[in-house]
C-alpha atoms as a PDB file:
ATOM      1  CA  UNK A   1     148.107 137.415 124.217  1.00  0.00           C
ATOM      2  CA  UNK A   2     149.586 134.356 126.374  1.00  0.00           C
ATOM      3  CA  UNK A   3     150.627 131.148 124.216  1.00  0.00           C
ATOM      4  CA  UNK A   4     148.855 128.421 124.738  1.00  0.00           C
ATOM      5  CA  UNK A   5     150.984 125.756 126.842  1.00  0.00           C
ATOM      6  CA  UNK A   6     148.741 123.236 125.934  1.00  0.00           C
ATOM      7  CA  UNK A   7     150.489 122.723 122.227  1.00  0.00           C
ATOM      8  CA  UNK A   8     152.901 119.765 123.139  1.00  0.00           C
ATOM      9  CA  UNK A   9     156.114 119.441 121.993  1.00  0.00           C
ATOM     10  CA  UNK A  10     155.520 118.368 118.574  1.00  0.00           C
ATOM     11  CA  UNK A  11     153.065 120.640 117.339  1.00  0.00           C
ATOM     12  CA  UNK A  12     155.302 123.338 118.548  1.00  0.00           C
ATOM     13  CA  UNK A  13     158.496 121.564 116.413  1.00  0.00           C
ATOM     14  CA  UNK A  14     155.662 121.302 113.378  1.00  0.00           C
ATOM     15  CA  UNK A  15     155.293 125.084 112.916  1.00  0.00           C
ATOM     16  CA  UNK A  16     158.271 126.627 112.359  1.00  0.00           C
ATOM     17  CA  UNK A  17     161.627 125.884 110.151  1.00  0.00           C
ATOM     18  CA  UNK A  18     163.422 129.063 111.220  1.00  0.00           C
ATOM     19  CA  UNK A  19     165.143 129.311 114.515  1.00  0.00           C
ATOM     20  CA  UNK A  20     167.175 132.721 115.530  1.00  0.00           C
ATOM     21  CA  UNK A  21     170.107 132.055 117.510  1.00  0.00           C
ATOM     22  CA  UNK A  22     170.876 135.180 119.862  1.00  0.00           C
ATOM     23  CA  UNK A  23     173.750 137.183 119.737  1.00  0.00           C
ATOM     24  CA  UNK A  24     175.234 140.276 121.454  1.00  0.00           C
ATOM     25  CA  UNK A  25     178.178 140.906 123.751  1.00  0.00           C
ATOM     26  CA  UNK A  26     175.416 142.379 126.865  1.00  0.00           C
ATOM     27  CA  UNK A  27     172.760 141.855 128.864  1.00  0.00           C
ATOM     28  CA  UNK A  28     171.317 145.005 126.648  1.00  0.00           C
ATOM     29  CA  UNK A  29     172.634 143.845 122.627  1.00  0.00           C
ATOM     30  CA  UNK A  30     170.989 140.624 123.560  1.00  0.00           C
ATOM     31  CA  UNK A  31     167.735 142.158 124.455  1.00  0.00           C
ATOM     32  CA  UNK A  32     167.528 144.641 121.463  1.00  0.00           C
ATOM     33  CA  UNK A  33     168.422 141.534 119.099  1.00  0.00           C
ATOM     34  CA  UNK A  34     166.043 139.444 120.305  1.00  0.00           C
ATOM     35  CA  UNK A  35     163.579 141.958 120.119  1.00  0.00           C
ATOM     36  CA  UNK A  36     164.041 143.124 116.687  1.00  0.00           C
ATOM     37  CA  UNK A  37     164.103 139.600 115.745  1.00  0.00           C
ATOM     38  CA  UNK A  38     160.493 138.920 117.219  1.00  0.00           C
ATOM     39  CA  UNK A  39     159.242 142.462 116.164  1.00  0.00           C
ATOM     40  CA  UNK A  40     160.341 141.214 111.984  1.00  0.00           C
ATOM     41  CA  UNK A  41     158.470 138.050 112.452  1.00  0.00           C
ATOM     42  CA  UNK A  42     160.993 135.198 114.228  1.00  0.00           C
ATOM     43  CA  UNK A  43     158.723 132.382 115.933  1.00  0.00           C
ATOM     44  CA  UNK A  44     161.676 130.640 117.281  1.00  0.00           C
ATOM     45  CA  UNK A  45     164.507 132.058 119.634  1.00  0.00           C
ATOM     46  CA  UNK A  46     166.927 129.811 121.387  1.00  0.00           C
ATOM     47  CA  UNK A  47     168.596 132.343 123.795  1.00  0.00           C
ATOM     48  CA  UNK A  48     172.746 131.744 123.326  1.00  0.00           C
ATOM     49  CA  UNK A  49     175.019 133.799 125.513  1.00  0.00           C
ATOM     50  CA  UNK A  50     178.236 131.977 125.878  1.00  0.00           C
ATOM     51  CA  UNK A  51     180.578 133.269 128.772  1.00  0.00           C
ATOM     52  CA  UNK A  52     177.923 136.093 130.371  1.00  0.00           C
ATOM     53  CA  UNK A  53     177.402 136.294 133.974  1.00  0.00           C
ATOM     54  CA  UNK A  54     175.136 134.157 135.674  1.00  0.00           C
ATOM     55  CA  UNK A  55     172.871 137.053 137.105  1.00  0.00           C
ATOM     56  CA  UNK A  56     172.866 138.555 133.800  1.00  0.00           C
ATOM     57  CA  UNK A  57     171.920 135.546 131.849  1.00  0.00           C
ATOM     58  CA  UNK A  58     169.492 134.862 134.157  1.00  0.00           C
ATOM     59  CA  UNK A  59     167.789 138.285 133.478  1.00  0.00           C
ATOM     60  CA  UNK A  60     167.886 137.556 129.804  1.00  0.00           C
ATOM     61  CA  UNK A  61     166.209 134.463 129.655  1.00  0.00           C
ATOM     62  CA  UNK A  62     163.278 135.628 132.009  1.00  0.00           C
ATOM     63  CA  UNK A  63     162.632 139.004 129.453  1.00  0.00           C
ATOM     64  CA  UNK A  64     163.183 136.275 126.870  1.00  0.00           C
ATOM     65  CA  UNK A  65     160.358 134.016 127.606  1.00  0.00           C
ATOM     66  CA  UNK A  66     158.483 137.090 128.615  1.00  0.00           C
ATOM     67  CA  UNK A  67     158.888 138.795 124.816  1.00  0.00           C
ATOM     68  CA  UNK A  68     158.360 134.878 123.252  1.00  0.00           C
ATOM     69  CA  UNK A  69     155.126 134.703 125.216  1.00  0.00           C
ATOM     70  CA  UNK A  70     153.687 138.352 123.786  1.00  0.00           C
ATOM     71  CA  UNK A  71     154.564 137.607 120.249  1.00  0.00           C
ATOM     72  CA  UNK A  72     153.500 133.786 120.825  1.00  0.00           C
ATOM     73  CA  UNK A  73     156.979 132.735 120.089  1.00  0.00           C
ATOM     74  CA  UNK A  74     158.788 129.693 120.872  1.00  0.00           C
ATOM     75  CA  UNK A  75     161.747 130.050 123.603  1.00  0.00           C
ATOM     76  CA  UNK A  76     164.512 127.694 123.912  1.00  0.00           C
ATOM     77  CA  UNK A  77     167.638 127.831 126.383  1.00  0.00           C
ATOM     78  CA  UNK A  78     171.151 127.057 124.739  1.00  0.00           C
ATOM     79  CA  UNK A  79     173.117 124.832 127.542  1.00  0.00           C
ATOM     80  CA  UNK A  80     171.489 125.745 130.681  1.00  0.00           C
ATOM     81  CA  UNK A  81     168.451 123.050 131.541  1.00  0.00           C
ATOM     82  CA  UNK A  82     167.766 124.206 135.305  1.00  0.00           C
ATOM     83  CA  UNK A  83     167.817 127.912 134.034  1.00  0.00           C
ATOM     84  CA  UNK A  84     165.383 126.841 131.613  1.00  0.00           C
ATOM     85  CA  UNK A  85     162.681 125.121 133.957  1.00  0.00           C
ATOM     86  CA  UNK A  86     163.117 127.922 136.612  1.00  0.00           C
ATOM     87  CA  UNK A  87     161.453 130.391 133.846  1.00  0.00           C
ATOM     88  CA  UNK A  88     159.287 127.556 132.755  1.00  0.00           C
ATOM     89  CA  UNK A  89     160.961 127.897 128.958  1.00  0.00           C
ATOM     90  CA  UNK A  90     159.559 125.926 126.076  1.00  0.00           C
ATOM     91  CA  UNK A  91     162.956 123.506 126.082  1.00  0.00           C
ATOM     92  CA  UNK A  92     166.648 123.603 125.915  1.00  0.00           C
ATOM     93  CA  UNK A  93     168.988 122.939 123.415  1.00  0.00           C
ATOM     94  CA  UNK A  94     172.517 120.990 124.694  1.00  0.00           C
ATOM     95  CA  UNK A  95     175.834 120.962 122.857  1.00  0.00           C
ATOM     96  CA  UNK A  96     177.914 117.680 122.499  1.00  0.00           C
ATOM     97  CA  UNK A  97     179.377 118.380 126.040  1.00  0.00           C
ATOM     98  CA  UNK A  98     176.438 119.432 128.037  1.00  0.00           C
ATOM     99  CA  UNK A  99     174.205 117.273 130.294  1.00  0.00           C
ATOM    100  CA  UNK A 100     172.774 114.575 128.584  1.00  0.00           C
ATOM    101  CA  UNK A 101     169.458 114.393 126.507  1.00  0.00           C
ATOM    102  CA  UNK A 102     168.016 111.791 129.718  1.00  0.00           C
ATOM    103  CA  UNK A 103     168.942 113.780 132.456  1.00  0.00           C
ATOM    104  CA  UNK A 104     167.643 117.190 130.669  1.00  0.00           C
ATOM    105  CA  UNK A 105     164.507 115.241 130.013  1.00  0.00           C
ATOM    106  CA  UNK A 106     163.912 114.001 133.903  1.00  0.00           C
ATOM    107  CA  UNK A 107     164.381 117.659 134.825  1.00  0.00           C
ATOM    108  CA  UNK A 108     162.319 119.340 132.123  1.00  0.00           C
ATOM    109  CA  UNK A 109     159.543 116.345 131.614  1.00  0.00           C
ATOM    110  CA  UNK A 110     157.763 114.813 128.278  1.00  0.00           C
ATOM    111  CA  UNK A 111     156.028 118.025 127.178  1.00  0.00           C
ATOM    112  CA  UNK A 112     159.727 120.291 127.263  1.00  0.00           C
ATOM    113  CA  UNK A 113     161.336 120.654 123.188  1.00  0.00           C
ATOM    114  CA  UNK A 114     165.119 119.340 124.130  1.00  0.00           C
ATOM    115  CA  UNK A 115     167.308 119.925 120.815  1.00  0.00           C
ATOM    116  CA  UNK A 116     170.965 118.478 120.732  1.00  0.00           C
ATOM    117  CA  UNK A 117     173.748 119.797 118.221  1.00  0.00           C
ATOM    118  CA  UNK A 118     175.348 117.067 115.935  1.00  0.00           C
ATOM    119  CA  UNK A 119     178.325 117.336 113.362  1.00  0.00           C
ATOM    120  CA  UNK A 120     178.580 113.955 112.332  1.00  0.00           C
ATOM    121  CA  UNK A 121     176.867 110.892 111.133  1.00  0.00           C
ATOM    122  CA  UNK A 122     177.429 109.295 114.664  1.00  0.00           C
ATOM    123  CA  UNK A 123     176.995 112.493 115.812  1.00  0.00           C
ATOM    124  CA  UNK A 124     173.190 112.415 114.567  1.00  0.00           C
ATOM    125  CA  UNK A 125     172.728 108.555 115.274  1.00  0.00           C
ATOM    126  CA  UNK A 126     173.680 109.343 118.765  1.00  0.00           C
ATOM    127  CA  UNK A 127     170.824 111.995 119.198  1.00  0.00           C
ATOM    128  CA  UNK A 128     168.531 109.985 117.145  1.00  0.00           C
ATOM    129  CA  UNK A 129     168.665 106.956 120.034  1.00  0.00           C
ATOM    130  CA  UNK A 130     168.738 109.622 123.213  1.00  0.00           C
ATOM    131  CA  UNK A 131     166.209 110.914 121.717  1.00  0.00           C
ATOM    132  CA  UNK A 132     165.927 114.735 121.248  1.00  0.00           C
ATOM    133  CA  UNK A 133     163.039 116.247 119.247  1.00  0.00           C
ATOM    134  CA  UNK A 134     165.086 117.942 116.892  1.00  0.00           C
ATOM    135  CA  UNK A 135     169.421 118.118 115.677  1.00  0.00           C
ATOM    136  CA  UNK A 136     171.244 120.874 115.057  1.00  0.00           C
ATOM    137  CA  UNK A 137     173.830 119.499 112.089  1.00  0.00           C
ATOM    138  CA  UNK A 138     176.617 121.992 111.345  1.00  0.00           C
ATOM    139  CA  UNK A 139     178.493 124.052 110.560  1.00  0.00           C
ATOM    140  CA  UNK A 140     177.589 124.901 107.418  1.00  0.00           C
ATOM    141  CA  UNK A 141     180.539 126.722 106.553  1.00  0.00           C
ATOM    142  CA  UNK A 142     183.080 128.671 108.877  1.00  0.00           C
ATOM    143  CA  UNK A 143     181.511 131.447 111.495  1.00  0.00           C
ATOM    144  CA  UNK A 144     182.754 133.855 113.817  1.00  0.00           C
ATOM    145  CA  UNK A 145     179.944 133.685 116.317  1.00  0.00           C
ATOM    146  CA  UNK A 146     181.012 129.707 117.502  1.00  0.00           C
ATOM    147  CA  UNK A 147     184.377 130.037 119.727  1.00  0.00           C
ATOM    148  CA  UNK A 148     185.368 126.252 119.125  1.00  0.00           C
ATOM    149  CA  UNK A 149     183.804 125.529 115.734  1.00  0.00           C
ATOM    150  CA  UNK A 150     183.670 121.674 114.339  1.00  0.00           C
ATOM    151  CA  UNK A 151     184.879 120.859 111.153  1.00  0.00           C
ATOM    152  CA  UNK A 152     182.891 122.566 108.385  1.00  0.00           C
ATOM    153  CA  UNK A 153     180.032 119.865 106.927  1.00  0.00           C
ATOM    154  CA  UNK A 154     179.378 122.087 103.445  1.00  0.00           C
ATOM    155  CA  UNK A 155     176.527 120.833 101.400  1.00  0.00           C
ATOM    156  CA  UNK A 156     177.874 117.488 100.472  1.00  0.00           C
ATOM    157  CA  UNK A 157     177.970 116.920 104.104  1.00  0.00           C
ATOM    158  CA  UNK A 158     174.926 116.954 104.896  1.00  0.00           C
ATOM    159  CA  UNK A 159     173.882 115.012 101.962  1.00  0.00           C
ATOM    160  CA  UNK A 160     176.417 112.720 103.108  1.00  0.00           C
ATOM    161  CA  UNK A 161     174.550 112.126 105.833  1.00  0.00           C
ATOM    162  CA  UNK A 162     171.070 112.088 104.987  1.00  0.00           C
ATOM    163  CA  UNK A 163     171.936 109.396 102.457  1.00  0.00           C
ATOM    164  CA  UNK A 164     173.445 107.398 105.443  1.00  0.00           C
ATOM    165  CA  UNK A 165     170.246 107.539 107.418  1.00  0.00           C
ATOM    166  CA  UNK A 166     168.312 106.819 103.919  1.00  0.00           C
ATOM    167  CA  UNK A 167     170.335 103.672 103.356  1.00  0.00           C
ATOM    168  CA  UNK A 168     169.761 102.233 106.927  1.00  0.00           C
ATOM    169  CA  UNK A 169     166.363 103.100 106.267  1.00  0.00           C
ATOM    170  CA  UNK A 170     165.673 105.486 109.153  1.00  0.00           C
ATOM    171  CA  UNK A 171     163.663 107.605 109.645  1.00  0.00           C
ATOM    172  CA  UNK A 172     165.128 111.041 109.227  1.00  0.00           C
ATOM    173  CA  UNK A 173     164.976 113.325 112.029  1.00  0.00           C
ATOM    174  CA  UNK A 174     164.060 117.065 111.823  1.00  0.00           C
ATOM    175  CA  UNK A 175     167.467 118.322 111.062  1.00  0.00           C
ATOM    176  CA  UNK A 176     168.659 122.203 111.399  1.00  0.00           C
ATOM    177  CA  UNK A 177     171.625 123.472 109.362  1.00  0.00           C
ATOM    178  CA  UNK A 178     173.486 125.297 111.507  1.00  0.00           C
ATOM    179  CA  UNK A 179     176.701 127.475 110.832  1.00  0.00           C
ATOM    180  CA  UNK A 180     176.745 130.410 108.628  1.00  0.00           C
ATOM    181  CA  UNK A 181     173.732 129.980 106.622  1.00  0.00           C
ATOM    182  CA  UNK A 182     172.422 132.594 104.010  1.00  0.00           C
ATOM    183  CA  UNK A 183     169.417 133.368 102.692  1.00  0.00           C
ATOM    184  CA  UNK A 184     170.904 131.808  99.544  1.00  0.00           C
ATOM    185  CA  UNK A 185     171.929 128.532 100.895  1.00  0.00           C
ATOM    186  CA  UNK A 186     167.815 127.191 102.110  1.00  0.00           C
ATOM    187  CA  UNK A 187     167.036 125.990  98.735  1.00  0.00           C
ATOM    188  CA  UNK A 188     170.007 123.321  98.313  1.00  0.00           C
ATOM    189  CA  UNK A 189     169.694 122.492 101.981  1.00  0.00           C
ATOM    190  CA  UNK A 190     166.050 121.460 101.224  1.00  0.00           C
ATOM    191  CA  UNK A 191     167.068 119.695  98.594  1.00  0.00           C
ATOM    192  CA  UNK A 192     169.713 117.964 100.496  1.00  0.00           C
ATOM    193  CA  UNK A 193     166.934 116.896 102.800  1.00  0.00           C
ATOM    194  CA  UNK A 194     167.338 119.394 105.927  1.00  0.00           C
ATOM    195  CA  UNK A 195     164.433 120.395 107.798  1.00  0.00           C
ATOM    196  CA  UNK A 196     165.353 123.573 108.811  1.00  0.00           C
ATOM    197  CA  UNK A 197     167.831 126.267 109.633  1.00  0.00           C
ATOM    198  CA  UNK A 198     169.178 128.441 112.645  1.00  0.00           C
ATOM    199  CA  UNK A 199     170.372 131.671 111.990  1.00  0.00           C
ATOM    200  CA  UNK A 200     172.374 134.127 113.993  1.00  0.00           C
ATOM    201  CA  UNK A 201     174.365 136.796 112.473  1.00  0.00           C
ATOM    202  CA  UNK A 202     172.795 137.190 109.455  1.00  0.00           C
ATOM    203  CA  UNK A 203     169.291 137.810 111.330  1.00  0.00           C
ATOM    204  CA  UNK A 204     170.983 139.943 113.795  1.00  0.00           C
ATOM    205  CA  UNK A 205     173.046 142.131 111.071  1.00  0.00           C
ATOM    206  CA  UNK A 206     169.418 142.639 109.398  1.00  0.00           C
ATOM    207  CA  UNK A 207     166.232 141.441 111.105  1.00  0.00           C
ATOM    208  CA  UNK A 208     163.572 142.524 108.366  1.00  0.00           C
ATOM    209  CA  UNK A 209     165.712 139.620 106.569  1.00  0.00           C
ATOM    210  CA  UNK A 210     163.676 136.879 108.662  1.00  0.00           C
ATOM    211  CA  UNK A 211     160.477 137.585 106.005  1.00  0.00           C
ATOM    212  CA  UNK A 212     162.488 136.990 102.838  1.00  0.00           C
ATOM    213  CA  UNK A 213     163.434 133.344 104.810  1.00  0.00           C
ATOM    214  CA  UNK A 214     159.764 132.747 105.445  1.00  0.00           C
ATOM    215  CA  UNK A 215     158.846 133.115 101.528  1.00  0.00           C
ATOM    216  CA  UNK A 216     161.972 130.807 100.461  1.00  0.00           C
ATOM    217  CA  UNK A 217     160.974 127.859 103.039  1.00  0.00           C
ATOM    218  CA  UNK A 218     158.706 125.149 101.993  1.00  0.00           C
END
């Protein structure tokens, strides 16, 4: 079954909480993760291979956004915004250093998702005023799969921040917690007012995991 292209950008960000960050060292460890990942019930992949080759990469995203479309999934591209409108992706997500939210947005148009990582307050104001549709806050805690990690938010971090926002009476944005998450850590995350989380390693370590997420997420 083809997904339906006609959901804008919004509706798509409404459905789903959990987002699966890829991981693997190859073209073929990406593939199988992403797969298993999608097979156990993911609705969200953002497709992150950090240092691959450009052919490679390229061959990923295009079986990527093939496999989102059969399960009706959600694909997003980590960095690369003209990768991600040659394979007509659902969006792109940039890091702190990549292009800018405007110019991803003039190459992807209104109807793309664009997400933009944030690790503090300004961090999060900044995206807020680009804007992006949705901020991925972190890290959580220390993890091995980010080469050049920021420094670790914890839970009173982002509580930290959502009170900030709170207190200048804005409107708070759909936040993901980012960076090491557990299973164990979604229910004082909520609480602390976060939207949603992405996961990598512990969804990649054990994919039938992704259910038990699904049940804990309001």
């Amino acid at each position: 079954m083809q997904k339906d292209y006609s959901l804008n950008n919004i509706q798509i960000l409404s459905m789903e909480k959990l987002q699966y960050i890829s991981q693997g060292n190859t073209l073929q460890e990406q593939k199988l993760n992403i797969s298993k990942a999608l097979e156990n019930g993911i609705q969200w992949i953002q497709v992150r291979w950090k240092n691959a080759p450009e052919n490679e990469l390229a061959k990923l995203c295009e079986t990527s956004k093939l496999l989102c479309s059969d399960y009706q999934a959600v694909c997003i591209i980590n960095d690369h915004v003209q990768l991600a409108k040659e394979i007509d992706a659902d969006g792109v997500h940039l890091g702190l250093g990549d292009d800018s939210v405007e110019e991803a947005r003039s190459i992807l148009g209104d109807h793309k998702i664009i997400g933009g990582t944030a690790n503090t307050i300004l961090d999060v104001l900044r995206r807020i005023n680009e804007p992006c549709d949705y901020i991925g806050l972190g890290p959580l805690r220390f993890t091995s799969t980010k080469e050049k990690l920021s420094p670790v938010l914890g839970f009173e971090g982002y509580r930290k921040i959502i009170d900030n926002l709170k207190e200048k009476s804005m409107e708070i944005p759909k936040i993901f917690a980012i960076g090491g998450v557990s299973l164990e850590d979604i229910i004082p995350l909520q609480e602390a007012g976060i939207y949603g989380v992405s996961v990598s390693g512990v969804i990649t370590k054990q994919p039938s995991i992704i259910n038990e997420f699904k049940k804990v997420m309001i």
